[in-house]
PDB file of N, CA and C in Angstrom:
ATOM      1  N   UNK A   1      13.479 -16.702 -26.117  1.00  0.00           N
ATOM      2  CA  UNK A   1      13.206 -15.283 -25.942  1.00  0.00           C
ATOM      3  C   UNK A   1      11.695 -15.072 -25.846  1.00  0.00           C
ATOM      4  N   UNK A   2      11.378 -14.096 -25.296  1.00  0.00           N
ATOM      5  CA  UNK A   2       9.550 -13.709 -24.500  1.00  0.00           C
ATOM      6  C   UNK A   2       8.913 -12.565 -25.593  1.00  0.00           C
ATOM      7  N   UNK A   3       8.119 -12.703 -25.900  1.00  0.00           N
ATOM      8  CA  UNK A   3       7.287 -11.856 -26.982  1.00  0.00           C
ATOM      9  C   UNK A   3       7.155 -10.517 -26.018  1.00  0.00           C
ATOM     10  N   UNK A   4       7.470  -9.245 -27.055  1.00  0.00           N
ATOM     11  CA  UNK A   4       7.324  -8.050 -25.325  1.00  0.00           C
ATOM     12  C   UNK A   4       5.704  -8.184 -25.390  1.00  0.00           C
ATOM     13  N   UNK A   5       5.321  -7.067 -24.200  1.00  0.00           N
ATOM     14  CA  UNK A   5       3.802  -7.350 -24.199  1.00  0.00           C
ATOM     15  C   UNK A   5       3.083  -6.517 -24.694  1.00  0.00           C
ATOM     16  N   UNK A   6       2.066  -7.106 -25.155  1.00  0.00           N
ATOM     17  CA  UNK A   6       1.449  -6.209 -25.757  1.00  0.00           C
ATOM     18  C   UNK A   6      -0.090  -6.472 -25.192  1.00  0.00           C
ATOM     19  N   UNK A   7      -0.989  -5.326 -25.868  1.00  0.00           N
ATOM     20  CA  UNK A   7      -2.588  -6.040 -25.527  1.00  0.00           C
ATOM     21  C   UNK A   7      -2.832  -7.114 -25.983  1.00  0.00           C
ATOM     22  N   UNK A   8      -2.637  -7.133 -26.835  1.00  0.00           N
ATOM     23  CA  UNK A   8      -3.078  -9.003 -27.771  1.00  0.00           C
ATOM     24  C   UNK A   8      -3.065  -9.963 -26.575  1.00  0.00           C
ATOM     25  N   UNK A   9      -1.260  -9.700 -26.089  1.00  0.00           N
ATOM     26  CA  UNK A   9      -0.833 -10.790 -25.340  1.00  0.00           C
ATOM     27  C   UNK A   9      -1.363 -10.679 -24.012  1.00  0.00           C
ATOM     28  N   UNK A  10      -1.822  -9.550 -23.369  1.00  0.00           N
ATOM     29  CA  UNK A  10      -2.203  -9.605 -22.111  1.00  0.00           C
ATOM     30  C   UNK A  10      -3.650 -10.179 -22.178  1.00  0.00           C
ATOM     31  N   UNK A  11      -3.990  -9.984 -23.379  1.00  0.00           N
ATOM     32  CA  UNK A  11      -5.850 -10.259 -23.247  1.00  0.00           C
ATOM     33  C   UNK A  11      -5.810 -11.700 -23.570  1.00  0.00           C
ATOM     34  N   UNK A  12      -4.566 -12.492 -24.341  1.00  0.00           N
ATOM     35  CA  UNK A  12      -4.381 -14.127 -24.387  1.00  0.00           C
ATOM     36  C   UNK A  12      -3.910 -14.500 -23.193  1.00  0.00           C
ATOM     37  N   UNK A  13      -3.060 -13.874 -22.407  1.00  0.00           N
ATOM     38  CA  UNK A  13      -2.743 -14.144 -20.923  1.00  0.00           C
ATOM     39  C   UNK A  13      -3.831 -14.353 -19.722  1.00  0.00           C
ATOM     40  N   UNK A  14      -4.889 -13.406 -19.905  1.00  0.00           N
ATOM     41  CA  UNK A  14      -5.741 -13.383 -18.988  1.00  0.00           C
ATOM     42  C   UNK A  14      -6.630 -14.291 -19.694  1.00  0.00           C
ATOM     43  N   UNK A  15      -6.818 -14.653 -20.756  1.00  0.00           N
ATOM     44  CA  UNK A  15      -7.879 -15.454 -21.307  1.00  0.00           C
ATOM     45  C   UNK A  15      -7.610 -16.472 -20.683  1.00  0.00           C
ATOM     46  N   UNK A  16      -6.245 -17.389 -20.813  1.00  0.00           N
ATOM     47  CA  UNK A  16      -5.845 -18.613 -20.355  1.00  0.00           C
ATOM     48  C   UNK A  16      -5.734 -19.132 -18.736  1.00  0.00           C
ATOM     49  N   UNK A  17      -5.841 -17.741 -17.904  1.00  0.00           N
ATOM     50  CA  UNK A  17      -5.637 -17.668 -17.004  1.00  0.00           C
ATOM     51  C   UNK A  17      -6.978 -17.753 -16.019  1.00  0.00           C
ATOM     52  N   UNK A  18      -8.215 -17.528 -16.697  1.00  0.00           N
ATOM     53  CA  UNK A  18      -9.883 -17.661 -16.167  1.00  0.00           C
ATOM     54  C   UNK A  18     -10.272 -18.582 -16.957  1.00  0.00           C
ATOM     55  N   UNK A  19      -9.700 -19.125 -18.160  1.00  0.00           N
ATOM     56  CA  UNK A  19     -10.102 -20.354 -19.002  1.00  0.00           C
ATOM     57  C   UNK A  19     -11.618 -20.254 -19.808  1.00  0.00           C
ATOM     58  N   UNK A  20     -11.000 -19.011 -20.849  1.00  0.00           N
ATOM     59  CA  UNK A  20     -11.986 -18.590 -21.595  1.00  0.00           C
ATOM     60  C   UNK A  20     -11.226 -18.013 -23.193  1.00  0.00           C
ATOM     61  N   UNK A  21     -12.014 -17.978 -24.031  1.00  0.00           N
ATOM     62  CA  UNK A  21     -11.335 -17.700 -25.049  1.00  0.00           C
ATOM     63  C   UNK A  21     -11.513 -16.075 -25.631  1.00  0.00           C
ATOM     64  N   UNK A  22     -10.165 -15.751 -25.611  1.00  0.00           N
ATOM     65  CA  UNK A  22      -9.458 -14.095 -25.535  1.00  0.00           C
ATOM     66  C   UNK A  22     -10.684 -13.424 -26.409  1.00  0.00           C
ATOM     67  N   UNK A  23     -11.145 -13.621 -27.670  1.00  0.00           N
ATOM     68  CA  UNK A  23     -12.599 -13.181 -28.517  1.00  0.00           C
ATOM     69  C   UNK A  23     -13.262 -12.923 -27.376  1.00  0.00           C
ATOM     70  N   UNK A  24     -13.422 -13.146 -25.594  1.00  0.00           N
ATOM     71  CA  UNK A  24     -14.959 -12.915 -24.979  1.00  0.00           C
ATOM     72  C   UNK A  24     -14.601 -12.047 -24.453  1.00  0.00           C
ATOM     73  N   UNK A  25     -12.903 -11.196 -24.350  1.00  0.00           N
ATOM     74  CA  UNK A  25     -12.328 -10.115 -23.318  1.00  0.00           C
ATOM     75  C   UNK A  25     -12.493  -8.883 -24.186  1.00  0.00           C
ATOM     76  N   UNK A  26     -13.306  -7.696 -24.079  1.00  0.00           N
ATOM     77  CA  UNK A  26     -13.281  -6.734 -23.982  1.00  0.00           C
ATOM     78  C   UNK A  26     -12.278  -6.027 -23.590  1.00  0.00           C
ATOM     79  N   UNK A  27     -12.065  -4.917 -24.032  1.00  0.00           N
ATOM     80  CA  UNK A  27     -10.666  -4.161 -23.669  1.00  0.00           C
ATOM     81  C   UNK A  27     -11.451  -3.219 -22.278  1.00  0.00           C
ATOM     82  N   UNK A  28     -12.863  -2.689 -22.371  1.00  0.00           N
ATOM     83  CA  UNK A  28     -13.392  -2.262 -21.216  1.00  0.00           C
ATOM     84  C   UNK A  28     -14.098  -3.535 -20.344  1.00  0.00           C
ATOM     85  N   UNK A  29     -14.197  -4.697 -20.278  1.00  0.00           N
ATOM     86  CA  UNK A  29     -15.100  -5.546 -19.507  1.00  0.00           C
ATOM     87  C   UNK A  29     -14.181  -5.679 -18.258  1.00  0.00           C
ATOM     88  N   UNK A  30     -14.742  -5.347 -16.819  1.00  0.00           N
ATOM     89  CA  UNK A  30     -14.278  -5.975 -15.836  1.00  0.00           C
ATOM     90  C   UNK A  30     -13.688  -7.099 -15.824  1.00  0.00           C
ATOM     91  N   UNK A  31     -12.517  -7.047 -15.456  1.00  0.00           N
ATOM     92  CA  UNK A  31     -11.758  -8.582 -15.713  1.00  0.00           C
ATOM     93  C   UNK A  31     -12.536  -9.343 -14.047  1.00  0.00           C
ATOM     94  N   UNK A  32     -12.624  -8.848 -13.300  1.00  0.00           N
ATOM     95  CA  UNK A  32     -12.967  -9.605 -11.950  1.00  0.00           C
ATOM     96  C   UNK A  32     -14.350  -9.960 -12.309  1.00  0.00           C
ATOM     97  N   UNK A  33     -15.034  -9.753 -12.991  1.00  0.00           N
ATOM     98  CA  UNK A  33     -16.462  -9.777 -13.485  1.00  0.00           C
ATOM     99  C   UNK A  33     -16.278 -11.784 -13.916  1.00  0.00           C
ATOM    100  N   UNK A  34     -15.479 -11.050 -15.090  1.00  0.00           N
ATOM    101  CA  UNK A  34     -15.673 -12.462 -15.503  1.00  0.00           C
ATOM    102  C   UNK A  34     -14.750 -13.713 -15.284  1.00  0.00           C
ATOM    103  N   UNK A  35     -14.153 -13.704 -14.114  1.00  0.00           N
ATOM    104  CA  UNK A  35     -13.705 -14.125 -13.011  1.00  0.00           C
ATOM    105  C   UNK A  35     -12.312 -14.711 -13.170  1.00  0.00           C
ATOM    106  N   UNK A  36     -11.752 -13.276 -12.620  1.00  0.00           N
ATOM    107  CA  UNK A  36     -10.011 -13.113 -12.273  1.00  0.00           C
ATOM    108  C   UNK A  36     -10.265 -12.516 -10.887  1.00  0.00           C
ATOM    109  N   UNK A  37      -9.340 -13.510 -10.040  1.00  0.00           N
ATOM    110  CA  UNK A  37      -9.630 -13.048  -8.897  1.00  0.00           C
ATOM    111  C   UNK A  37      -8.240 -12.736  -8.586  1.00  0.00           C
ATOM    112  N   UNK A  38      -7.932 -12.366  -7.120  1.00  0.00           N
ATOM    113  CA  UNK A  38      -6.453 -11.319  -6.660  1.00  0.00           C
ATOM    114  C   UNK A  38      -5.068 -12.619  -7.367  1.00  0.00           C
ATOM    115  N   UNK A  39      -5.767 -13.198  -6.950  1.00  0.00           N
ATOM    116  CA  UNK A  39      -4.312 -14.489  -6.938  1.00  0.00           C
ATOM    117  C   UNK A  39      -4.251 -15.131  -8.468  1.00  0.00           C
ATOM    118  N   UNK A  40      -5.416 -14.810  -9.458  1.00  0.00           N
ATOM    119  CA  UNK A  40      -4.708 -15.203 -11.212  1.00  0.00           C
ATOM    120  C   UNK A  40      -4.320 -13.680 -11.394  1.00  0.00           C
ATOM    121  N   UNK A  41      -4.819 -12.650 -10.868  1.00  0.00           N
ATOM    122  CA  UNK A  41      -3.860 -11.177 -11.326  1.00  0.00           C
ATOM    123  C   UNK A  41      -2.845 -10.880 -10.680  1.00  0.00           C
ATOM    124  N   UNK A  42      -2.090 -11.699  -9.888  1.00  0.00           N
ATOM    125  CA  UNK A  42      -1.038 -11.479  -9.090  1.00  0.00           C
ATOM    126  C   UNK A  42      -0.108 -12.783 -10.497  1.00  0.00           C
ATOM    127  N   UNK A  43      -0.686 -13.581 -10.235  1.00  0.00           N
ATOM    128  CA  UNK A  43       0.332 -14.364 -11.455  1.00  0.00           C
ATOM    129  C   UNK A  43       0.591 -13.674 -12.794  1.00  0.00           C
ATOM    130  N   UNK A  44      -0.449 -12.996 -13.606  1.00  0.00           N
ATOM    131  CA  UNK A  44      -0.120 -12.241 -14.364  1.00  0.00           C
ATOM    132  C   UNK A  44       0.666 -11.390 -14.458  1.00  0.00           C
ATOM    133  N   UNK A  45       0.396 -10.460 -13.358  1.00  0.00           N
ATOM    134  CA  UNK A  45       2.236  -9.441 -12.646  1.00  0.00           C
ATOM    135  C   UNK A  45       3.205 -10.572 -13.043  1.00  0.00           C
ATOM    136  N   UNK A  46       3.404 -11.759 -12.240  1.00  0.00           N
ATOM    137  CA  UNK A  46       4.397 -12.291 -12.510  1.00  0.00           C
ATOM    138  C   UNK A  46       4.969 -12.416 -13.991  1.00  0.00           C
ATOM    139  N   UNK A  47       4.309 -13.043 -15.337  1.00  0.00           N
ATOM    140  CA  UNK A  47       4.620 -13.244 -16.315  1.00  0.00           C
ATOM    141  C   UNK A  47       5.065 -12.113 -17.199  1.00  0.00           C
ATOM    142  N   UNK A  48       4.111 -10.884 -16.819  1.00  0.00           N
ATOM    143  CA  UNK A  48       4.607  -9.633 -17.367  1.00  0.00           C
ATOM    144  C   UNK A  48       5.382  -9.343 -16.948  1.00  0.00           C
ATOM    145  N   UNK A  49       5.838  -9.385 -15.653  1.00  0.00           N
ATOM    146  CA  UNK A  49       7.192  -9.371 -15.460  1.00  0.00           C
ATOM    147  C   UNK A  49       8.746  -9.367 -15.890  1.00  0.00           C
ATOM    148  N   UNK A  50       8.360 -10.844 -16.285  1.00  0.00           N
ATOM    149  CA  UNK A  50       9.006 -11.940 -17.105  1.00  0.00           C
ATOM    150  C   UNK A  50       8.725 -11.451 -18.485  1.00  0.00           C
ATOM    151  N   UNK A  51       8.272 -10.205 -18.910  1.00  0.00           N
ATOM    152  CA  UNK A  51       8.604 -10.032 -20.178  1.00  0.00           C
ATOM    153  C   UNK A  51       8.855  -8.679 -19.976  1.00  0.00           C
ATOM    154  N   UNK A  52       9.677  -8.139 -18.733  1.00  0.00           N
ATOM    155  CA  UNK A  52      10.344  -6.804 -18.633  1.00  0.00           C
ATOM    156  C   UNK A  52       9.092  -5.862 -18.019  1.00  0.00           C
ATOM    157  N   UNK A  53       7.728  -5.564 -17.616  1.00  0.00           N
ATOM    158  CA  UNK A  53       7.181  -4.596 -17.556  1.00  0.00           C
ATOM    159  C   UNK A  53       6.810  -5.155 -15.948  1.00  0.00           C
ATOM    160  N   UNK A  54       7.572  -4.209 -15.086  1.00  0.00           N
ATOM    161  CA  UNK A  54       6.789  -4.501 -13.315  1.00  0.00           C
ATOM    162  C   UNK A  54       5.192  -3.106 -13.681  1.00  0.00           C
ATOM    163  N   UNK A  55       4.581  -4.005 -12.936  1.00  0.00           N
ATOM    164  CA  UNK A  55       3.096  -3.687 -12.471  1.00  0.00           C
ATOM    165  C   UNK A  55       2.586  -3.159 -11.105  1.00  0.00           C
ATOM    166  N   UNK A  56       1.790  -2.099 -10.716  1.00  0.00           N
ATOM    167  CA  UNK A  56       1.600  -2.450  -9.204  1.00  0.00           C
ATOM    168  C   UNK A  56       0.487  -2.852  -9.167  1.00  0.00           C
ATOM    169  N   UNK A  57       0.341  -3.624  -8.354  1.00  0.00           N
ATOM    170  CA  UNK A  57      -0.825  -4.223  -7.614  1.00  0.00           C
ATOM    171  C   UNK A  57      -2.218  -3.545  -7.741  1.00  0.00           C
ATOM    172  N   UNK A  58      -1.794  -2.919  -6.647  1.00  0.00           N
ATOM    173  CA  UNK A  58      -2.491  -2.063  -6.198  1.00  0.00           C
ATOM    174  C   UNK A  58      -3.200  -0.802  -7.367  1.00  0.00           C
ATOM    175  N   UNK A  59      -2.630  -0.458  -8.496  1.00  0.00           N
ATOM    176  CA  UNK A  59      -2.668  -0.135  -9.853  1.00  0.00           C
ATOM    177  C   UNK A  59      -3.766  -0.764 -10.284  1.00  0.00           C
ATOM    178  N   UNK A  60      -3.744  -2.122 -10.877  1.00  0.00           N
ATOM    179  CA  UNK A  60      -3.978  -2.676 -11.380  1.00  0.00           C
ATOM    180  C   UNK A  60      -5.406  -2.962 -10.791  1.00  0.00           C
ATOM    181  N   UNK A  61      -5.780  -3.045  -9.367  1.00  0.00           N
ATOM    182  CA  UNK A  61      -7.271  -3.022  -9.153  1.00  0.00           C
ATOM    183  C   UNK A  61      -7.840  -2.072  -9.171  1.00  0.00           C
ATOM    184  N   UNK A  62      -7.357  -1.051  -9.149  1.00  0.00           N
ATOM    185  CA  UNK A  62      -8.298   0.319  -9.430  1.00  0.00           C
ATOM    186  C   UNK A  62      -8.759   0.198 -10.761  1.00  0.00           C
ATOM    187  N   UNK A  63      -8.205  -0.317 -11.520  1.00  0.00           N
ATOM    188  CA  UNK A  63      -8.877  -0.507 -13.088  1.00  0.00           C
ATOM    189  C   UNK A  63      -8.835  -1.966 -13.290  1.00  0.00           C
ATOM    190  N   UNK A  64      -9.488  -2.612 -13.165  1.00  0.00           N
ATOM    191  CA  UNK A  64      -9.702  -4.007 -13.676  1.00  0.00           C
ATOM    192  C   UNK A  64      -9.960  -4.412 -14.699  1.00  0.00           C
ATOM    193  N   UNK A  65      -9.850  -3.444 -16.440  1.00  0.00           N
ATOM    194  CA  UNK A  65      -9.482  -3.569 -17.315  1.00  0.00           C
ATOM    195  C   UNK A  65      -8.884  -4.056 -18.139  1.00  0.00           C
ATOM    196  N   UNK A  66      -8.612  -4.702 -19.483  1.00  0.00           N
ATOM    197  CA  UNK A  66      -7.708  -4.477 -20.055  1.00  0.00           C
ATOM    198  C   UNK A  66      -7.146  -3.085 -20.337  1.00  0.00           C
ATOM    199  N   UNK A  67      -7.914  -2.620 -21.061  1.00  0.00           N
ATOM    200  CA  UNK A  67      -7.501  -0.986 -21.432  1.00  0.00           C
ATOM    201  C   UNK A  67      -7.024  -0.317 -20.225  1.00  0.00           C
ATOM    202  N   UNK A  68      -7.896  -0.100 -19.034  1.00  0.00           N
ATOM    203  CA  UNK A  68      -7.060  -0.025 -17.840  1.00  0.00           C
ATOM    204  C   UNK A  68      -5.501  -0.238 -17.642  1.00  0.00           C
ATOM    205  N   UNK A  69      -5.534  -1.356 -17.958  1.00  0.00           N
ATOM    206  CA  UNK A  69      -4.060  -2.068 -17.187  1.00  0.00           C
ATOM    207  C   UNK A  69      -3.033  -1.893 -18.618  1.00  0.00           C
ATOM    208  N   UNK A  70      -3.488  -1.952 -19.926  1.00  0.00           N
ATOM    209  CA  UNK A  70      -2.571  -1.307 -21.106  1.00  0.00           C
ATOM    210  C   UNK A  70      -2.025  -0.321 -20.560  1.00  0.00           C
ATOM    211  N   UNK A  71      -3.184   1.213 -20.039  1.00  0.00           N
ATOM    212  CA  UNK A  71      -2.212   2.584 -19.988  1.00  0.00           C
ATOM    213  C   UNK A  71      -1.537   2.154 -18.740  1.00  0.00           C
ATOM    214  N   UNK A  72      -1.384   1.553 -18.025  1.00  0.00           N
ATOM    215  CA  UNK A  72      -0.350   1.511 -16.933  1.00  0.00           C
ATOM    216  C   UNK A  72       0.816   0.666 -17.314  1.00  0.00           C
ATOM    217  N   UNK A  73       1.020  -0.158 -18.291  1.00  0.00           N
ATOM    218  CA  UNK A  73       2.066  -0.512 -19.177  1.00  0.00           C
ATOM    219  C   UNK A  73       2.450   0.188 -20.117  1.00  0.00           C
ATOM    220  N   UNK A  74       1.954   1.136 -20.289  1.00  0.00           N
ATOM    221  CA  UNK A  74       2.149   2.029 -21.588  1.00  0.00           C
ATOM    222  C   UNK A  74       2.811   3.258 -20.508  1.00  0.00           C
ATOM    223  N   UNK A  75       2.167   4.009 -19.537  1.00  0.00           N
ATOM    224  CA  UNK A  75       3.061   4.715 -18.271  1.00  0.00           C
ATOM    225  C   UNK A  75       4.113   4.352 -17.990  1.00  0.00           C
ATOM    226  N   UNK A  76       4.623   3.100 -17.546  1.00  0.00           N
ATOM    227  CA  UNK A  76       5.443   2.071 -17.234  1.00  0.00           C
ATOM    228  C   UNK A  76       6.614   2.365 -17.871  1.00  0.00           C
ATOM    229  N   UNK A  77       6.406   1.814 -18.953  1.00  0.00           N
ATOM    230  CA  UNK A  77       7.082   1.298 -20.198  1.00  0.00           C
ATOM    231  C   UNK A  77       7.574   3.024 -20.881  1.00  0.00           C
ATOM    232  N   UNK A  78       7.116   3.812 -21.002  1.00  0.00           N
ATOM    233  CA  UNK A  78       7.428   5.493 -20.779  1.00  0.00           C
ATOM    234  C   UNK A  78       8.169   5.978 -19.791  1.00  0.00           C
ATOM    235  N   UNK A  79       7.709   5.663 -18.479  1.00  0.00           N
ATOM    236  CA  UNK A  79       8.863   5.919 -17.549  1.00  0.00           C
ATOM    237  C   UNK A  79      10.352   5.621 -17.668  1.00  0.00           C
ATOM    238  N   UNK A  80      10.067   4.112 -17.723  1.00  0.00           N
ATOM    239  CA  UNK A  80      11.526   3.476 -17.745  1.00  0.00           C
ATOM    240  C   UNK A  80      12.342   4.200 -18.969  1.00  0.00           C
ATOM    241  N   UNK A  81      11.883   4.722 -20.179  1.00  0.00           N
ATOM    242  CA  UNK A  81      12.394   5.104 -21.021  1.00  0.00           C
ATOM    243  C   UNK A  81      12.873   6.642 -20.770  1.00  0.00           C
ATOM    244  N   UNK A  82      11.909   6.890 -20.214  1.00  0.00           N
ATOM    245  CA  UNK A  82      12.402   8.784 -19.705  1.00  0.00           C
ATOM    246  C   UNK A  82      13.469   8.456 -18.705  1.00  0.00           C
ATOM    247  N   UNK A  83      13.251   7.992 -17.822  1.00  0.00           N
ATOM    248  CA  UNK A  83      14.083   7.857 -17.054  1.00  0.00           C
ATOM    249  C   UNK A  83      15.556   6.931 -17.548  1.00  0.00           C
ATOM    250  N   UNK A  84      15.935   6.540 -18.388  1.00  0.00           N
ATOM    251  CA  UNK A  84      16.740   6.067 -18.606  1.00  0.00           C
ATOM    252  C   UNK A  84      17.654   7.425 -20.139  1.00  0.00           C
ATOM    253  N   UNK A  85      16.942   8.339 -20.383  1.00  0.00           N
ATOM    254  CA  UNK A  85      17.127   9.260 -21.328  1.00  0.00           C
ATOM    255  C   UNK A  85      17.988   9.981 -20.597  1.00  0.00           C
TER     256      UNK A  85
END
């Protein structure tokens, strides 16, 4: 079974994913800054995925965040729930 997601886990996800340790990710630091490029944030969609939360793309570069990309899992993750109410 998949841990749901949380920030912790997205900021250990992206840590592992630019090969840096999650302590250097800021919840405001440009993730493309410190180098996530289209194709490790397209794999990330994938894994979050894989733990129930779809992402858009296109979302997700307008804020290149963590905190960014939290409230759009936190939107997300609200929707599906309203909408399923």
């Amino acid at each position: 079974m998949t841990k749901p997601l949380s920030l912790d886990l997205m900021r250990d996800d992206v840590a592992a994913m630019i090969h840096i340790d999650s302590s250097e990710i800021g919840d405001d630091d440009n993730l493309m800054d410190l180098g996530l490029d289209s194709m490790r944030a397209m794999n990330l969609m994938l894994i979050w995925q894989e733990r129930g939360v779809d992402l858009d793309f296109s979302q997700m570069a307008t804020c290149p965040t963590l905190a960014g990309w939290w409230q759009l899992v936190k939107r997300r993750v609200n929707g599906v729930v309203e909408a399923r109410s």
